[in-house]
Structure formats: structure tokens, C-alpha cells
PDB file of N, CA and C in Angstrom:
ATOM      1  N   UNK A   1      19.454  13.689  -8.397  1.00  0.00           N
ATOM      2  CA  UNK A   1      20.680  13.392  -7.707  1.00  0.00           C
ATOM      3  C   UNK A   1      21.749  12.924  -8.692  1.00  0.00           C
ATOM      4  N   UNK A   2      21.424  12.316  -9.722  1.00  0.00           N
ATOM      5  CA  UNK A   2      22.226  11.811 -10.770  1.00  0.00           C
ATOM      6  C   UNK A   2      23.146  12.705 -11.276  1.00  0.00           C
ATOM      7  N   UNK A   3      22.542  14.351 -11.829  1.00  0.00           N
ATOM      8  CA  UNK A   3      22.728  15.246 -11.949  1.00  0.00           C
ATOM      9  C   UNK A   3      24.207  15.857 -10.854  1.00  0.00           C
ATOM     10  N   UNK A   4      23.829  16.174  -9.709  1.00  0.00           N
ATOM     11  CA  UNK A   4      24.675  16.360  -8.864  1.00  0.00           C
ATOM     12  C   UNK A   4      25.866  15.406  -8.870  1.00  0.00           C
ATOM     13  N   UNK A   5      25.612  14.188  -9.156  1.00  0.00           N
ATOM     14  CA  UNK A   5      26.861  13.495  -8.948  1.00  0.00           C
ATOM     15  C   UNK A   5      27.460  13.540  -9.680  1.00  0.00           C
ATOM     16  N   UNK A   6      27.190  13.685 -10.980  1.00  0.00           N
ATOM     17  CA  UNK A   6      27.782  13.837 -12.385  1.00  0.00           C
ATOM     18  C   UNK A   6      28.776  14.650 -12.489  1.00  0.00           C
ATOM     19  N   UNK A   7      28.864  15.640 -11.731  1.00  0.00           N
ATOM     20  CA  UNK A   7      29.885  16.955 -11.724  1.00  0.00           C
ATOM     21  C   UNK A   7      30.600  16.509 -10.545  1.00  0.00           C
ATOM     22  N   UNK A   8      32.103  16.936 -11.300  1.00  0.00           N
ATOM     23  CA  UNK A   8      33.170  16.552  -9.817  1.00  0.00           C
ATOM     24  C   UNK A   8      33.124  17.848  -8.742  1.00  0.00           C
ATOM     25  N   UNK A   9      32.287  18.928  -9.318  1.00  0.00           N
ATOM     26  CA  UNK A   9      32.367  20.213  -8.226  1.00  0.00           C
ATOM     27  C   UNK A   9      31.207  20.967  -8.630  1.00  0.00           C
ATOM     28  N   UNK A  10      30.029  21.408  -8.243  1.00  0.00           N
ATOM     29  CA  UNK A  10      29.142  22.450  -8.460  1.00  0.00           C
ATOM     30  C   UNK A  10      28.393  23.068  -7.272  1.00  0.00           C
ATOM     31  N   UNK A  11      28.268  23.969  -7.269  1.00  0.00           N
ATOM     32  CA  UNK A  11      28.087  25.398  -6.484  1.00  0.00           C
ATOM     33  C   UNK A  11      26.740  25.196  -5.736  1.00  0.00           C
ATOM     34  N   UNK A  12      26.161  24.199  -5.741  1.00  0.00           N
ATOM     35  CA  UNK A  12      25.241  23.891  -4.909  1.00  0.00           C
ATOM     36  C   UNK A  12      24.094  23.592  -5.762  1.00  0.00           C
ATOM     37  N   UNK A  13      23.014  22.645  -5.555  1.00  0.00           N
ATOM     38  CA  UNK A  13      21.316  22.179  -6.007  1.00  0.00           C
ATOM     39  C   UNK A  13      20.481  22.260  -5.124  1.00  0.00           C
ATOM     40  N   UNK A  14      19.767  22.882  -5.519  1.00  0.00           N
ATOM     41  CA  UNK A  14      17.933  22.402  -5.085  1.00  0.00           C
ATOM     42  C   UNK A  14      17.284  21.844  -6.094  1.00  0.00           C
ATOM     43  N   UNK A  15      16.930  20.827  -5.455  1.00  0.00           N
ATOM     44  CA  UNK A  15      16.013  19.523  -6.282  1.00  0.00           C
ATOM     45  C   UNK A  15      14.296  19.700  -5.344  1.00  0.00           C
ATOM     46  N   UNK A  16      13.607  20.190  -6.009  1.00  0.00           N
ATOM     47  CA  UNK A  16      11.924  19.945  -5.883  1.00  0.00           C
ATOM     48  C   UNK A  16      11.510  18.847  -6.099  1.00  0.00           C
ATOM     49  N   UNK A  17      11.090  17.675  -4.675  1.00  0.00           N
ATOM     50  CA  UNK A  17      10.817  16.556  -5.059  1.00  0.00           C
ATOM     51  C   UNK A  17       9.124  16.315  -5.417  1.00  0.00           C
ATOM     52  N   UNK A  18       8.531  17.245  -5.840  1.00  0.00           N
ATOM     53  CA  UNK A  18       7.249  16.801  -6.475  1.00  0.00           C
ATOM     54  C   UNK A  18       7.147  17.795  -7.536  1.00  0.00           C
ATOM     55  N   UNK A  19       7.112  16.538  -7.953  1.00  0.00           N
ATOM     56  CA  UNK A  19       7.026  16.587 -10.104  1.00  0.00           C
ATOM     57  C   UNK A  19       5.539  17.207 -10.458  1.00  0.00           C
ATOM     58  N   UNK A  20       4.398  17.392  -9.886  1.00  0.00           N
ATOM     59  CA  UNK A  20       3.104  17.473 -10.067  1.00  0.00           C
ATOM     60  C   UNK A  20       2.969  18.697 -10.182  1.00  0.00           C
ATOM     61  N   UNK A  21       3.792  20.022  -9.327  1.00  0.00           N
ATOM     62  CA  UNK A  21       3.596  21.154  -8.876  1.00  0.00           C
ATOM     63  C   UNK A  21       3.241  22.105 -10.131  1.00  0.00           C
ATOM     64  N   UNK A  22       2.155  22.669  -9.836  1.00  0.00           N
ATOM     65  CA  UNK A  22       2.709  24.098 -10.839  1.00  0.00           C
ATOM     66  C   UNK A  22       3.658  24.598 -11.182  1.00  0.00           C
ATOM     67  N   UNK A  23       4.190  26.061 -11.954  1.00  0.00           N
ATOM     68  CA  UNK A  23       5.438  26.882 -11.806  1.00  0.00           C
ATOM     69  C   UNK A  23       4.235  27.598 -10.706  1.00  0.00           C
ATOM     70  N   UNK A  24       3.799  28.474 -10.295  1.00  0.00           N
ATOM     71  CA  UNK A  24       3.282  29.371  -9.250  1.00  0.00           C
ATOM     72  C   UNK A  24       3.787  28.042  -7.468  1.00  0.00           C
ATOM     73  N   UNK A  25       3.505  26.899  -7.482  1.00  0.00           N
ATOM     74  CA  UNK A  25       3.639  26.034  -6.790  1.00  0.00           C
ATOM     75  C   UNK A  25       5.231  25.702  -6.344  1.00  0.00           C
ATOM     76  N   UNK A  26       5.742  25.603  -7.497  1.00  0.00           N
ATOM     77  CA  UNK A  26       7.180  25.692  -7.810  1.00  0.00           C
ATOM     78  C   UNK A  26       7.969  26.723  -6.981  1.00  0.00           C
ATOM     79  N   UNK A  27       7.753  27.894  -7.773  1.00  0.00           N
ATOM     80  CA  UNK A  27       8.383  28.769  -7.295  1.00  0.00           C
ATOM     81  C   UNK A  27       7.702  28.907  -5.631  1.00  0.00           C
ATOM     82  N   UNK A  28       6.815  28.658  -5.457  1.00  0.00           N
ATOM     83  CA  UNK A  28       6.826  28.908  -3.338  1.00  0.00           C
ATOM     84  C   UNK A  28       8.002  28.265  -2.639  1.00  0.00           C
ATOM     85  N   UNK A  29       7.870  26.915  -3.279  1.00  0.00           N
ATOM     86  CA  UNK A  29       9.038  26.250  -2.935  1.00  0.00           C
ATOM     87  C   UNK A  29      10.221  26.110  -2.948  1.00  0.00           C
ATOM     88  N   UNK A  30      10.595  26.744  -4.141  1.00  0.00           N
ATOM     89  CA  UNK A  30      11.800  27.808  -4.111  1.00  0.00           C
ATOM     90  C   UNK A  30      12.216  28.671  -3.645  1.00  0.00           C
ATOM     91  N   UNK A  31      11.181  29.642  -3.651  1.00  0.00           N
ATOM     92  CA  UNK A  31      11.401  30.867  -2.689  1.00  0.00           C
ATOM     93  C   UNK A  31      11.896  30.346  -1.177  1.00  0.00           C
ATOM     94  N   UNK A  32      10.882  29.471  -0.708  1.00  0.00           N
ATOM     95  CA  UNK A  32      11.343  28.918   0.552  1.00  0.00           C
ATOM     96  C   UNK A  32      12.684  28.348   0.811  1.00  0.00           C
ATOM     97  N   UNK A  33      12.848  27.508   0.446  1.00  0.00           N
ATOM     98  CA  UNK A  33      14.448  26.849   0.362  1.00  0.00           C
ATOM     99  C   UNK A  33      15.418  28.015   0.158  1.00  0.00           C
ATOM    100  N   UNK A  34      15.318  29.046  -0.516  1.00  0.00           N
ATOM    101  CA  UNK A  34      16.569  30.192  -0.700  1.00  0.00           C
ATOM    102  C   UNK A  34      16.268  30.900   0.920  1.00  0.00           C
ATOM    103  N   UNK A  35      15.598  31.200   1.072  1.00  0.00           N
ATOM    104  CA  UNK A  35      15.179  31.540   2.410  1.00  0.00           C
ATOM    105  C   UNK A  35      15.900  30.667   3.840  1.00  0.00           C
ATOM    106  N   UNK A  36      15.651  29.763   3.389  1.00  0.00           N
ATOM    107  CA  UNK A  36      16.198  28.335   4.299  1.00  0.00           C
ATOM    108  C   UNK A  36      17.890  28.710   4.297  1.00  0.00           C
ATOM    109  N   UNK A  37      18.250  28.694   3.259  1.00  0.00           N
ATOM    110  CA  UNK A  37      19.875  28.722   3.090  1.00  0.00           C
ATOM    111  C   UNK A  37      20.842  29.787   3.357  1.00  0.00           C
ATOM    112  N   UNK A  38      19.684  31.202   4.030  1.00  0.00           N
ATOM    113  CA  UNK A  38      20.128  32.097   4.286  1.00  0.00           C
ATOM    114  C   UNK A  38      21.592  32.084   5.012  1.00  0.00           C
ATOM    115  N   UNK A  39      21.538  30.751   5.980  1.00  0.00           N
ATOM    116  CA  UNK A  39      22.528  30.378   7.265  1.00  0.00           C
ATOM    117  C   UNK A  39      23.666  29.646   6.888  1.00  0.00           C
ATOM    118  N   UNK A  40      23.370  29.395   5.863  1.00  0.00           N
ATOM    119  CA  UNK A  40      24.370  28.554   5.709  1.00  0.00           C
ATOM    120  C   UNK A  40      25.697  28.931   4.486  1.00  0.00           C
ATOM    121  N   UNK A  41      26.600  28.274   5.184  1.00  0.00           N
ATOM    122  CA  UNK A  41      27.823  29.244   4.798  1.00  0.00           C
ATOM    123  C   UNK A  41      28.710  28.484   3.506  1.00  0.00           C
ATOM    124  N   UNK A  42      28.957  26.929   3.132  1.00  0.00           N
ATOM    125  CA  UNK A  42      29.532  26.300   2.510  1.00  0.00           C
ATOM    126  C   UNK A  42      28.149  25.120   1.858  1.00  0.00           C
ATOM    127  N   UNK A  43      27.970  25.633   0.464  1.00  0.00           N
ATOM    128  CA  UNK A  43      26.410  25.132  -0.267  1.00  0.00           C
ATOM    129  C   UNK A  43      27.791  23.942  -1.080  1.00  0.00           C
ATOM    130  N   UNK A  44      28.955  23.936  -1.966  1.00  0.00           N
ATOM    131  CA  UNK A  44      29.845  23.186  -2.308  1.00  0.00           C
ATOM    132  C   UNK A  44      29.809  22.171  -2.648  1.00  0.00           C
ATOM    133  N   UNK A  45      29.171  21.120  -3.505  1.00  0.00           N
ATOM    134  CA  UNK A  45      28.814  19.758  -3.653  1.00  0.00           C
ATOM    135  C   UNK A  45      27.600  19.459  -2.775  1.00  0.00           C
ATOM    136  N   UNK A  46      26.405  20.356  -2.275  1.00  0.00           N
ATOM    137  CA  UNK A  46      25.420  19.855  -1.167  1.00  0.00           C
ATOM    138  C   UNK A  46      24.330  20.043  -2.048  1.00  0.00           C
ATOM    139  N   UNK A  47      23.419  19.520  -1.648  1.00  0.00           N
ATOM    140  CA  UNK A  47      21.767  18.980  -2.546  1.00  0.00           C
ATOM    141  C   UNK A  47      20.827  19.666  -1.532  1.00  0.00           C
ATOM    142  N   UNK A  48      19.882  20.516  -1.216  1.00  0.00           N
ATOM    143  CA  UNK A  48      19.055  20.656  -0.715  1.00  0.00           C
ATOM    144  C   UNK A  48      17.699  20.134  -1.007  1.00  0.00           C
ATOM    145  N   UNK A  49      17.072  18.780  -0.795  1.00  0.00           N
ATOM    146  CA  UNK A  49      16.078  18.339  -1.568  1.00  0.00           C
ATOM    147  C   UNK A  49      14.617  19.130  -0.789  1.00  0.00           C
ATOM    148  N   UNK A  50      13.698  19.431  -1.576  1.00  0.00           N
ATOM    149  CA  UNK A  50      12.441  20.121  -0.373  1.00  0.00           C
ATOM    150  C   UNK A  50      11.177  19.673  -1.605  1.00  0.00           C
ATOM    151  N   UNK A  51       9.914  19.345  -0.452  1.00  0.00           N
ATOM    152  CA  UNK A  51       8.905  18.749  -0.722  1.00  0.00           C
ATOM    153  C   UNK A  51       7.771  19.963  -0.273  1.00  0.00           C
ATOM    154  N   UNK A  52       6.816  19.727  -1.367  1.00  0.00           N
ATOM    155  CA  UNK A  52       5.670  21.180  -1.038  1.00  0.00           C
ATOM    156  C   UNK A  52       5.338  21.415   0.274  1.00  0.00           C
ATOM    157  N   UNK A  53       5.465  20.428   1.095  1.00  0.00           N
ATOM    158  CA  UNK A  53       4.362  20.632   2.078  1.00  0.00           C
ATOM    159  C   UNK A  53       6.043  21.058   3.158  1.00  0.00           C
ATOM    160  N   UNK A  54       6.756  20.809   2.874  1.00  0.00           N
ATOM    161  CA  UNK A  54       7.767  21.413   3.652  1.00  0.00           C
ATOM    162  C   UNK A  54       9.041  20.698   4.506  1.00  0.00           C
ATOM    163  N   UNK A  55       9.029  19.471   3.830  1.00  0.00           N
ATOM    164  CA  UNK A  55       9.662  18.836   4.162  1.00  0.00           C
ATOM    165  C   UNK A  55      11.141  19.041   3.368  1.00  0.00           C
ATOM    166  N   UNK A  56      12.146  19.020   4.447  1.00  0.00           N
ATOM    167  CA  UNK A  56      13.735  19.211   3.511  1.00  0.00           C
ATOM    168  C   UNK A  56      14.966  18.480   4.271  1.00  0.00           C
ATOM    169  N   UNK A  57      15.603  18.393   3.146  1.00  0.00           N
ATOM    170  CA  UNK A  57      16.960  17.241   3.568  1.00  0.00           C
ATOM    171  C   UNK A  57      18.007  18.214   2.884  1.00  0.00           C
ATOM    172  N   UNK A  58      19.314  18.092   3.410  1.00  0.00           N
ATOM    173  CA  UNK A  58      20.502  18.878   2.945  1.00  0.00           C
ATOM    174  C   UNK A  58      21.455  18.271   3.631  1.00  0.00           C
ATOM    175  N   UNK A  59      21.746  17.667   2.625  1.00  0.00           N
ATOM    176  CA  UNK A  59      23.312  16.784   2.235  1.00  0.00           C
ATOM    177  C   UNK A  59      24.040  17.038   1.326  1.00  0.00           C
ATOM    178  N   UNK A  60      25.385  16.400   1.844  1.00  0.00           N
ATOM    179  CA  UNK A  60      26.390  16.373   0.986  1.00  0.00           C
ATOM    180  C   UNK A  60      26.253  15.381  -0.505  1.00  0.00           C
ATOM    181  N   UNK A  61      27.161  15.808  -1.141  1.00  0.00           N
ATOM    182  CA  UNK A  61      27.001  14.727  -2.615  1.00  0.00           C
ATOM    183  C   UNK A  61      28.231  14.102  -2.627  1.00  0.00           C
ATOM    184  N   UNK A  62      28.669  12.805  -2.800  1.00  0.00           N
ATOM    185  CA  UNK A  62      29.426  12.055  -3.540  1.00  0.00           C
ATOM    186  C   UNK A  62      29.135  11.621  -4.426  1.00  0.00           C
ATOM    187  N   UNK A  63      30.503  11.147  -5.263  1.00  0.00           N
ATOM    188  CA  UNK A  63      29.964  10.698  -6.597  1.00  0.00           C
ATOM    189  C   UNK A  63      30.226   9.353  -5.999  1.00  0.00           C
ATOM    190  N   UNK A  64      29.352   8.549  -7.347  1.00  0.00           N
ATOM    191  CA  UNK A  64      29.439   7.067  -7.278  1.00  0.00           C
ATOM    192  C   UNK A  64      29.947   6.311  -7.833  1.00  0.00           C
TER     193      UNK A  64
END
């Protein structure tokens, strides 16, 4: 999130919140979340955070 805030404007993040994962693990979870975002129309300063088992949050970013 630090990351995201750091920039006064970027084109959108996904942050994988477990550090443990494989890349094969990784990328499912990636794949998924791009999948997820199919709908959505303005990504603009927003964080999509997602957890292996499938848990996801998508918010906006301010800086601090």
C-alpha cells in the first residue's frame, strides 16, 4: 500500500496478500483478480488486494 500511495496517479494495483505463495500459486491469483476486474470501468488510484483462498478488497488510494 505504501507503494500505491507514493504515486500522486497510477493506473491501478493488485497487491497479493500472501507472501508464502509459489509463482504457479501466484499467478492463480492473478489470473483471478484480472478476471474479477473484467466489470469494472475506472481502476485510477484503486488497490485490488486478494488473498489465495479468495478473499478480495478494492479500494480507493489516498495518499497520506
Amino acid at each position: 500500500m505504501k507503494l500505491a500511495r507514493a504515486r500522486e496517479l497510477h493506473s491501478g494495483v493488485i497487491l497479493v496478500e500472501d507472501g508464502d505463495l509459489v509463482r504457479d500459486e501466484q499467478l492463480g491469483v492473478l489470473r483471478g483478480a484480472v478476471a474479477a476486474l473484467q466489470g469494472e470501468r475506472d481502476l485510477v488510484n484503486r488497490v485490488w488486494r486478494v488473498w489465495a483462498e479468495g478473499n478480495v478488497i478494492f479500494e480507493g488510494v489516498s495518499k497520506s
